[in-house]
PDB file of N, CA and C in Angstrom:
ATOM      1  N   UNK A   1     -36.417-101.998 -85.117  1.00  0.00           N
ATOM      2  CA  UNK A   1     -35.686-103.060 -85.773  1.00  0.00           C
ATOM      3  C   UNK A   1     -36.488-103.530 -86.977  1.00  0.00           C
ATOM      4  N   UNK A   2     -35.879-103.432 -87.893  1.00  0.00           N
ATOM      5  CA  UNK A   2     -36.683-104.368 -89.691  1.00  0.00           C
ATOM      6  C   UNK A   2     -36.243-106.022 -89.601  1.00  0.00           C
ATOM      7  N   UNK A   3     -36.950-106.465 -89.671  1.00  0.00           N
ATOM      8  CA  UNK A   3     -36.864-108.084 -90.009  1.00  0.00           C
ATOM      9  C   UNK A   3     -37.367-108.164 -91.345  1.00  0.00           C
ATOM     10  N   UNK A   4     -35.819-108.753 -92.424  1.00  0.00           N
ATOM     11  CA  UNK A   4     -36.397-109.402 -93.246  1.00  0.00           C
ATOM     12  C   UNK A   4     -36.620-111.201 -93.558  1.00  0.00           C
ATOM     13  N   UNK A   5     -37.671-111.228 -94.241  1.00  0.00           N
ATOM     14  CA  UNK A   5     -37.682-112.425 -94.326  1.00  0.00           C
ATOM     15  C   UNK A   5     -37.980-112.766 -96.027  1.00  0.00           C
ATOM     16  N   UNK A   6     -36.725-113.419 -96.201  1.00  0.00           N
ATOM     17  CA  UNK A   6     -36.728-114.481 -97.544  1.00  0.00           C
ATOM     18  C   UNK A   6     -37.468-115.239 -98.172  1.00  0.00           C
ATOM     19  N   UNK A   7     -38.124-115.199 -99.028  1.00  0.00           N
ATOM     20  CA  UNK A   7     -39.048-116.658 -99.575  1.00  0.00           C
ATOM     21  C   UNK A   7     -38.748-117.419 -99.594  1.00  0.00           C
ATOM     22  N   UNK A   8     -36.535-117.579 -99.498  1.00  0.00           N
ATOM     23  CA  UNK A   8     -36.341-119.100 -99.626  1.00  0.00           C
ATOM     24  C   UNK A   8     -35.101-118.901 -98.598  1.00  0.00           C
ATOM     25  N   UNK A   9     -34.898-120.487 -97.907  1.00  0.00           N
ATOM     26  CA  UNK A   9     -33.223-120.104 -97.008  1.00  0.00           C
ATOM     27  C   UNK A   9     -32.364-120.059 -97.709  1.00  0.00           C
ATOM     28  N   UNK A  10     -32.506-120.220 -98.939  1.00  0.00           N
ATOM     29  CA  UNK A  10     -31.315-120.345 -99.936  1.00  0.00           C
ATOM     30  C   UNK A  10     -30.328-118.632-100.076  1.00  0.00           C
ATOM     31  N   UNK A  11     -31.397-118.259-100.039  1.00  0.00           N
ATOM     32  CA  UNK A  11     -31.624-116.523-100.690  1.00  0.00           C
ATOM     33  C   UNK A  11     -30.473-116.146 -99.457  1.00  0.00           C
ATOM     34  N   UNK A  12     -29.976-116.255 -98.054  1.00  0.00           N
ATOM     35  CA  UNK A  12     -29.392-115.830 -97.465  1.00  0.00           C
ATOM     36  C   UNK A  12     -28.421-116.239 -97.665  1.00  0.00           C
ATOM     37  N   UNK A  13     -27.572-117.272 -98.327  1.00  0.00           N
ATOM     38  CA  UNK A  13     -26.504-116.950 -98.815  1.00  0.00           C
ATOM     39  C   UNK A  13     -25.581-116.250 -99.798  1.00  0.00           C
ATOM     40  N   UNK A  14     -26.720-115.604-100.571  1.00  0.00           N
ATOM     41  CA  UNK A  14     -25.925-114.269-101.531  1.00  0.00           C
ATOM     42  C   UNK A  14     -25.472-113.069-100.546  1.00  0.00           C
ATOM     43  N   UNK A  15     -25.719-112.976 -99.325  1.00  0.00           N
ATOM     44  CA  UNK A  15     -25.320-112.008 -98.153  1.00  0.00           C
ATOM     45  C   UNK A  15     -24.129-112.735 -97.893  1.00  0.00           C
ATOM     46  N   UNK A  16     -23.168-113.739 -98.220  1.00  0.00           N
ATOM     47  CA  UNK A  16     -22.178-114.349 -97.394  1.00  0.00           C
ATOM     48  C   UNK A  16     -21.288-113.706 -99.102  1.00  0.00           C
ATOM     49  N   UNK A  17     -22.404-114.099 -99.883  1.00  0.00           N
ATOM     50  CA  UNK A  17     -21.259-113.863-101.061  1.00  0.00           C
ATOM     51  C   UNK A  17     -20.882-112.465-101.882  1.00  0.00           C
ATOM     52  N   UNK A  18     -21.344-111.649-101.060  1.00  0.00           N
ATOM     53  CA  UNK A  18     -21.529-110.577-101.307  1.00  0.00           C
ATOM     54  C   UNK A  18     -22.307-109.953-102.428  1.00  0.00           C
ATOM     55  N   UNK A  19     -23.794-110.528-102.554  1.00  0.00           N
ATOM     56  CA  UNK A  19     -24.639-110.456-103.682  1.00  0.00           C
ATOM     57  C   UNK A  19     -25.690-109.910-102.837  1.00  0.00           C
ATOM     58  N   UNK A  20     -26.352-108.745-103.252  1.00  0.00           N
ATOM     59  CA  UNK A  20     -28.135-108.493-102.632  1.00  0.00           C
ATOM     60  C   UNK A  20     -28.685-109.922-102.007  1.00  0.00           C
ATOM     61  N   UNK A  21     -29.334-109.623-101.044  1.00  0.00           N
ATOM     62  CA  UNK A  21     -30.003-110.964-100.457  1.00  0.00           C
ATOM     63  C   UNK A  21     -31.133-111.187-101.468  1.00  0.00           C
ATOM     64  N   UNK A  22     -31.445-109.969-101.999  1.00  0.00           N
ATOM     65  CA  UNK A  22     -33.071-109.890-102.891  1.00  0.00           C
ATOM     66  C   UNK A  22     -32.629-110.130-104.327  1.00  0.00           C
ATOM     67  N   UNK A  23     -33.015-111.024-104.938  1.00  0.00           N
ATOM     68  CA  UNK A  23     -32.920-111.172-106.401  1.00  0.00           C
ATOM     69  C   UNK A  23     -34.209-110.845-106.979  1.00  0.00           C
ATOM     70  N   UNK A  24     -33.799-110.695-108.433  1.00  0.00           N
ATOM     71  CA  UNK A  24     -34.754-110.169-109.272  1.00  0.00           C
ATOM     72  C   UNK A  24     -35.995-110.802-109.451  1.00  0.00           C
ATOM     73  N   UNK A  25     -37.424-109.800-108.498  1.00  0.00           N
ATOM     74  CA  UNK A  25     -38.660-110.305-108.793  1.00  0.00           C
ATOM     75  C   UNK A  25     -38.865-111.133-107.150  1.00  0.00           C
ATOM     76  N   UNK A  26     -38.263-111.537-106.951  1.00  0.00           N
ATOM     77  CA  UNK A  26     -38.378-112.055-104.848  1.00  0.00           C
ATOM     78  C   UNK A  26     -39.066-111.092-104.413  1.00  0.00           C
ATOM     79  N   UNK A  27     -39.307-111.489-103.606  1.00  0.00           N
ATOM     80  CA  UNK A  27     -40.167-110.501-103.006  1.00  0.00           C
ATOM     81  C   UNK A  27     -40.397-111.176-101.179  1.00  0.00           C
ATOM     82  N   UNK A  28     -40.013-110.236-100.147  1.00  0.00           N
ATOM     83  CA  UNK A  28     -39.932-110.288 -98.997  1.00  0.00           C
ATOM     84  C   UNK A  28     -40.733-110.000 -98.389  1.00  0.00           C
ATOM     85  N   UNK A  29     -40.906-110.036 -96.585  1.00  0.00           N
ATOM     86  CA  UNK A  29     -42.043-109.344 -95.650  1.00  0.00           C
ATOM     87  C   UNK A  29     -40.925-108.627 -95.502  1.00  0.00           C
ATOM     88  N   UNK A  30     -41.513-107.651 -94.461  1.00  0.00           N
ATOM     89  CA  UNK A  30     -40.561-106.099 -94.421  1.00  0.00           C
ATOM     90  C   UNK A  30     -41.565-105.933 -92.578  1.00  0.00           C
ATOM     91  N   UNK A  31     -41.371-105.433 -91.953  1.00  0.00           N
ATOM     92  CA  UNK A  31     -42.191-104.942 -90.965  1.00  0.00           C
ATOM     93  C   UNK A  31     -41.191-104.187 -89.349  1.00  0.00           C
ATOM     94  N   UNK A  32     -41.852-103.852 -88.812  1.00  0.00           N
ATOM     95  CA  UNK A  32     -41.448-102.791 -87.328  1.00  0.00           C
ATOM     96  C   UNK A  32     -41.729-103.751 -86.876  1.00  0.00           C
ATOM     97  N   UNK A  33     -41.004-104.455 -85.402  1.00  0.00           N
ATOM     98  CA  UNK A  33     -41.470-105.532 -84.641  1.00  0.00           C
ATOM     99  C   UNK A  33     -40.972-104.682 -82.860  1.00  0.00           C
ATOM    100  N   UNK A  34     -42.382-104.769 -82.313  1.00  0.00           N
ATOM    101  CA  UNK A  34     -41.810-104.274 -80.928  1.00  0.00           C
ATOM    102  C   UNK A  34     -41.570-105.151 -79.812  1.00  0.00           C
ATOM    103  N   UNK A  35     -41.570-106.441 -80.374  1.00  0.00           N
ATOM    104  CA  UNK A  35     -41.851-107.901 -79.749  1.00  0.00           C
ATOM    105  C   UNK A  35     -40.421-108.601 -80.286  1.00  0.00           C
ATOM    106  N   UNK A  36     -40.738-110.035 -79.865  1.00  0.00           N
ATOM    107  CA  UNK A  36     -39.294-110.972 -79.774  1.00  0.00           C
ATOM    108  C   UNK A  36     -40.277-112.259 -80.817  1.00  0.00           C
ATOM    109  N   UNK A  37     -41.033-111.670 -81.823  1.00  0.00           N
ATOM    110  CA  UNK A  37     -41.595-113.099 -82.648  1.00  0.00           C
ATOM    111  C   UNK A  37     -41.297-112.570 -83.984  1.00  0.00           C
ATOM    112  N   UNK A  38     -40.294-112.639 -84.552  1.00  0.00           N
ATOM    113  CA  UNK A  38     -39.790-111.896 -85.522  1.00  0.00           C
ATOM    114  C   UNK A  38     -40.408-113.068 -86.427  1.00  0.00           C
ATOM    115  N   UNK A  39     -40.791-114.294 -86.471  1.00  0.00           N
ATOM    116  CA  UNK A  39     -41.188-115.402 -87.009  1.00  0.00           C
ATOM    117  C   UNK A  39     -42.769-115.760 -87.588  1.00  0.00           C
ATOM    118  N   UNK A  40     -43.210-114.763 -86.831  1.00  0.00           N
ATOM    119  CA  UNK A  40     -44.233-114.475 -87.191  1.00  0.00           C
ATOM    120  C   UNK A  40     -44.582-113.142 -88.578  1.00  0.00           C
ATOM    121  N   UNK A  41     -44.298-113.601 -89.223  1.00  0.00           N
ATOM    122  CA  UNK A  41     -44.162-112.636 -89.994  1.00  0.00           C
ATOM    123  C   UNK A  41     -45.910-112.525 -90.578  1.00  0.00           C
ATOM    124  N   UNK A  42     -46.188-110.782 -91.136  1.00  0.00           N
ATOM    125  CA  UNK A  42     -47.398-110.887 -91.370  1.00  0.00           C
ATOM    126  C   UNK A  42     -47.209-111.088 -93.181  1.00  0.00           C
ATOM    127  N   UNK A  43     -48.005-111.142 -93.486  1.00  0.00           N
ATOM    128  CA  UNK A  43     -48.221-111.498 -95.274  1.00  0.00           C
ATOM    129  C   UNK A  43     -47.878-109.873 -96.308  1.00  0.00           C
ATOM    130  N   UNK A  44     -47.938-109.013 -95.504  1.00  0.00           N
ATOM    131  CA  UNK A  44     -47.437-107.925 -96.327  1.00  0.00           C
ATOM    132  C   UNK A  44     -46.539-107.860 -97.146  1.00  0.00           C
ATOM    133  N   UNK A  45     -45.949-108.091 -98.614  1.00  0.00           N
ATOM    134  CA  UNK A  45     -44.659-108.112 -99.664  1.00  0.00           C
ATOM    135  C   UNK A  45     -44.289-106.921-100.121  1.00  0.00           C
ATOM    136  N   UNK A  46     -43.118-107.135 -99.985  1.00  0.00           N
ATOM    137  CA  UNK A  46     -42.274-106.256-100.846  1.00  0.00           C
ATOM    138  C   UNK A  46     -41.795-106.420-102.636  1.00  0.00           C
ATOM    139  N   UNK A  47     -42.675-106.121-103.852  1.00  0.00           N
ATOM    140  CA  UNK A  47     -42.873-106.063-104.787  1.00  0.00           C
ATOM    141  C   UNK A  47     -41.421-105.724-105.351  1.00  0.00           C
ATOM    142  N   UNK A  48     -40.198-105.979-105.983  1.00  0.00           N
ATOM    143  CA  UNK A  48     -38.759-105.467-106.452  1.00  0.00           C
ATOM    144  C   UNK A  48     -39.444-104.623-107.565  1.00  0.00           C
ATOM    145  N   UNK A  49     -40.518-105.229-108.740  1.00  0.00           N
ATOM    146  CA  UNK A  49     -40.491-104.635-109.795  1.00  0.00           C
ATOM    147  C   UNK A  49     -41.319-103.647-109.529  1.00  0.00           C
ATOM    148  N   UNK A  50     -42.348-103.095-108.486  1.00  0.00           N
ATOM    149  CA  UNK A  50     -43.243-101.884-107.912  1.00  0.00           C
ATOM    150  C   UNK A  50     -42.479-101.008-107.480  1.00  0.00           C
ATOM    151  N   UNK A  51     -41.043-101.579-107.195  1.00  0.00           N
ATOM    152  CA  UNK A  51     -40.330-100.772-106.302  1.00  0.00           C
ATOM    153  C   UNK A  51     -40.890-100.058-105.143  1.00  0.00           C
ATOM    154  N   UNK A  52     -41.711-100.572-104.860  1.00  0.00           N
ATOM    155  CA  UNK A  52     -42.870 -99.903-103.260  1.00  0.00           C
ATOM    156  C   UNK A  52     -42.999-101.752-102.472  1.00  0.00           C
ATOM    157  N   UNK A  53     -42.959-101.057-101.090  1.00  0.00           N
ATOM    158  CA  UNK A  53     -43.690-102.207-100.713  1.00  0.00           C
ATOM    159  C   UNK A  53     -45.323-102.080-100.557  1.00  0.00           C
ATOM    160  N   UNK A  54     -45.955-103.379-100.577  1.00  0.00           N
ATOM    161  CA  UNK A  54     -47.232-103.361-101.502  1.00  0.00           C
ATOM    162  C   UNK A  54     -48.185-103.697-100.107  1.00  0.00           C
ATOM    163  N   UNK A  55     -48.414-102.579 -99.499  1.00  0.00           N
ATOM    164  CA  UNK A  55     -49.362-102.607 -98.343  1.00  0.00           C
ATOM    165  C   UNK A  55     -48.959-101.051 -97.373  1.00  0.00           C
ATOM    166  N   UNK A  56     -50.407-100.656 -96.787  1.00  0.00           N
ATOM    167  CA  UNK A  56     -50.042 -99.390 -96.369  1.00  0.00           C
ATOM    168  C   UNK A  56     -49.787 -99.499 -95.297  1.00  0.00           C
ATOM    169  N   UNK A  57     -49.528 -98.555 -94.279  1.00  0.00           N
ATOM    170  CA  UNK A  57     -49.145 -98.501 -92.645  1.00  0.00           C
ATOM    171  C   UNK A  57     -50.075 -99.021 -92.256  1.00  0.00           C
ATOM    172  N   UNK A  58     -49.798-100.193 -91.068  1.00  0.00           N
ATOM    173  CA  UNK A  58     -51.118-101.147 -90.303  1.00  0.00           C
ATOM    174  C   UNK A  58     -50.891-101.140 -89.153  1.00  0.00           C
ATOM    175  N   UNK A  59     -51.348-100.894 -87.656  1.00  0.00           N
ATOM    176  CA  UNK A  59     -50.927-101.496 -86.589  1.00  0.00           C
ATOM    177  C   UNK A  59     -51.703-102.455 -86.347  1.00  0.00           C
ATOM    178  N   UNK A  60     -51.194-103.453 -85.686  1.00  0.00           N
ATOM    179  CA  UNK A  60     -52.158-104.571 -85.407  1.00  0.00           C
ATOM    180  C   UNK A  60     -51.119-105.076 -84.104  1.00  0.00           C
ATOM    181  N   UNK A  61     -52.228-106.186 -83.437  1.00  0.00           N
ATOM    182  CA  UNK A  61     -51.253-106.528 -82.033  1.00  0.00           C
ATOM    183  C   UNK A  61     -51.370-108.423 -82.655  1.00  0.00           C
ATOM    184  N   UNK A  62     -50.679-108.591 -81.598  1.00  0.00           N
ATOM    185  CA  UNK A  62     -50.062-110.544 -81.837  1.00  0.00           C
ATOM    186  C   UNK A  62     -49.751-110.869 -80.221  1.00  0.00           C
ATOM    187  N   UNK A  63     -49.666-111.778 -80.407  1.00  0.00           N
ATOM    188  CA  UNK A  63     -49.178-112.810 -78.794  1.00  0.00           C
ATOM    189  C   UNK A  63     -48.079-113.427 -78.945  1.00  0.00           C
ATOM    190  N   UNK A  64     -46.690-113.288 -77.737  1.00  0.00           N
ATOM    191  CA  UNK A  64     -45.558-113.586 -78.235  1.00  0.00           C
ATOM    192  C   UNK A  64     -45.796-114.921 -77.363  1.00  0.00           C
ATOM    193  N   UNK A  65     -44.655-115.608 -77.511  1.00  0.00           N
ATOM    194  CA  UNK A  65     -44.675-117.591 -77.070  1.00  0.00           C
ATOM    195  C   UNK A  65     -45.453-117.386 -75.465  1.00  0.00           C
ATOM    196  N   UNK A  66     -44.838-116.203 -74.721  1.00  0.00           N
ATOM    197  CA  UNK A  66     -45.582-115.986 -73.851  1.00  0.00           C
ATOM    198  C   UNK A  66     -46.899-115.748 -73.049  1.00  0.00           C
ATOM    199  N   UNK A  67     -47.559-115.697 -74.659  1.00  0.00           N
ATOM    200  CA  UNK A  67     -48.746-114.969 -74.332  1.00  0.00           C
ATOM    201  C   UNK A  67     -48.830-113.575 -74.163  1.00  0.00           C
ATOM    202  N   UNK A  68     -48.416-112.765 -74.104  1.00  0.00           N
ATOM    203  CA  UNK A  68     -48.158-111.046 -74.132  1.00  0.00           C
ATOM    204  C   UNK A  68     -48.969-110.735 -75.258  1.00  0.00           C
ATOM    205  N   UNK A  69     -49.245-109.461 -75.514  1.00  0.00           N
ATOM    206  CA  UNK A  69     -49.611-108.680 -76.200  1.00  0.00           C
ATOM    207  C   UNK A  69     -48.463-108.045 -76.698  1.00  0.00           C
ATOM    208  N   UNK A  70     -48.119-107.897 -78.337  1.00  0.00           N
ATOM    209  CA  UNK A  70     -47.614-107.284 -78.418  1.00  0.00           C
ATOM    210  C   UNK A  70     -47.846-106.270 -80.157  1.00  0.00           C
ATOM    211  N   UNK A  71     -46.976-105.199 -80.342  1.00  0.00           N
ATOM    212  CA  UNK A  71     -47.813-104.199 -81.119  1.00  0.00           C
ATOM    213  C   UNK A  71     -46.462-104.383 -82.401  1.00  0.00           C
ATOM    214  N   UNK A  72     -47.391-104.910 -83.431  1.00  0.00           N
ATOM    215  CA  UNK A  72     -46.221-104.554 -84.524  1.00  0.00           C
ATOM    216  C   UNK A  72     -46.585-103.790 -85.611  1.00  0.00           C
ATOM    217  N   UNK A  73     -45.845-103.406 -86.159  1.00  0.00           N
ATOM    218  CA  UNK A  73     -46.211-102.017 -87.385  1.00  0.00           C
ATOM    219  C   UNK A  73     -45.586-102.448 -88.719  1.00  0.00           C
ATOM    220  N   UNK A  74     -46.753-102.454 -89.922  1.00  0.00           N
ATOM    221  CA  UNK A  74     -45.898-102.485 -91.089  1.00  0.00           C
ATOM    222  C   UNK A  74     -46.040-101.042 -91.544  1.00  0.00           C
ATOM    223  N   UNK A  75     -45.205-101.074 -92.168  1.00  0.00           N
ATOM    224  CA  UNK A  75     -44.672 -99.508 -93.140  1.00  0.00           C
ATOM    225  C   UNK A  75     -44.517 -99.750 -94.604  1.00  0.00           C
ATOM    226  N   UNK A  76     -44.994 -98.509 -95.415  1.00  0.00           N
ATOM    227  CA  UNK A  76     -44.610 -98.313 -96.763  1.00  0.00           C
ATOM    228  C   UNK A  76     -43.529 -97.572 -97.259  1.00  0.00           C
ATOM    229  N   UNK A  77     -42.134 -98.446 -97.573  1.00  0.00           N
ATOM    230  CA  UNK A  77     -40.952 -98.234 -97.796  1.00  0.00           C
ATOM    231  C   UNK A  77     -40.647 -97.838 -99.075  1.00  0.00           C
ATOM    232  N   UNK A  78     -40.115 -96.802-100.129  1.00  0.00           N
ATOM    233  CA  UNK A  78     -39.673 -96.311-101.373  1.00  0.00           C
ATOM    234  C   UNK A  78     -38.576 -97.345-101.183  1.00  0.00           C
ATOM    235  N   UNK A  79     -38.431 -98.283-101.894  1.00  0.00           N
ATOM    236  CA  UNK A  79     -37.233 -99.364-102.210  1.00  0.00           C
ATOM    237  C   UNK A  79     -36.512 -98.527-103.103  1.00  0.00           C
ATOM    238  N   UNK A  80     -34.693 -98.586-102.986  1.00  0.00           N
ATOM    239  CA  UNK A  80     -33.943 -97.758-103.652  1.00  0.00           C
ATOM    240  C   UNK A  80     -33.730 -98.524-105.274  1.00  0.00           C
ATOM    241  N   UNK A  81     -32.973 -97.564-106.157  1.00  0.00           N
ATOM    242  CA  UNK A  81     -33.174 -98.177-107.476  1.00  0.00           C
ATOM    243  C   UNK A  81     -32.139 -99.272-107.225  1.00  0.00           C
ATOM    244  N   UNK A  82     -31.056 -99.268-107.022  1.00  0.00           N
ATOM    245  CA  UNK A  82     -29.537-100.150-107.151  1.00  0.00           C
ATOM    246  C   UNK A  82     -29.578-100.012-105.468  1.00  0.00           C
ATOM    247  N   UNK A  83     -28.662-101.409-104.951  1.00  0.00           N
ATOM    248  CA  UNK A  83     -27.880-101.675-103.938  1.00  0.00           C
ATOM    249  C   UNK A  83     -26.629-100.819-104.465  1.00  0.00           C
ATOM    250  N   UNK A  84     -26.442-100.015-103.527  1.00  0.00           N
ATOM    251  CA  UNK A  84     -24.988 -99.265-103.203  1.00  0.00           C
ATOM    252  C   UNK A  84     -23.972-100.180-102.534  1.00  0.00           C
ATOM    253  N   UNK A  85     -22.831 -99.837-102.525  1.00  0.00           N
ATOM    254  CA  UNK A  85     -21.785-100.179-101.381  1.00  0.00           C
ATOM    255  C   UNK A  85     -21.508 -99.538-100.617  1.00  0.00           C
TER     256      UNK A  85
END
């Protein structure tokens, strides 16, 4: 599962209006979550004008509300040029 997360709550309503959630130059976390703390997001960004996201493959572990161990993965994604339909 990808969780993205917005710099602003605002930004999720261009998804209602049928606009990219990502505007020009925003820049998001992006990550693999094998856990239920999608809120925890790590600091890794997604760069629009690099068109890469700007951090390499990491595993690292976290503690969910429970206390668990759990294993999340960021990845280095080729961001496409244009949103398609």
């Amino acid at each position: 599962m990808v969780h993205l997360f917005p710099g602003h709550r605002q930004e999720r309503r261009r998804s209602k209006a049928g606009r990219p959630v990502l505007g020009p130059r925003e820049k998001v976390t992006i990550r693999l979550d094998q856990g239920n703390c999608a809120h925890n997001a790590s600091e890794e960004k997604i760069d629009k004008r690099s068109r890469i996201i700007r951090c390499s493959s990491a595993g690292f572990e976290e503690k969910d509300a429970r206390g668990r161990q759990i294993f999340t993965e960021v990845v280095k994604i080729q961001r496409p040029d244009y949103f398609g339909s």
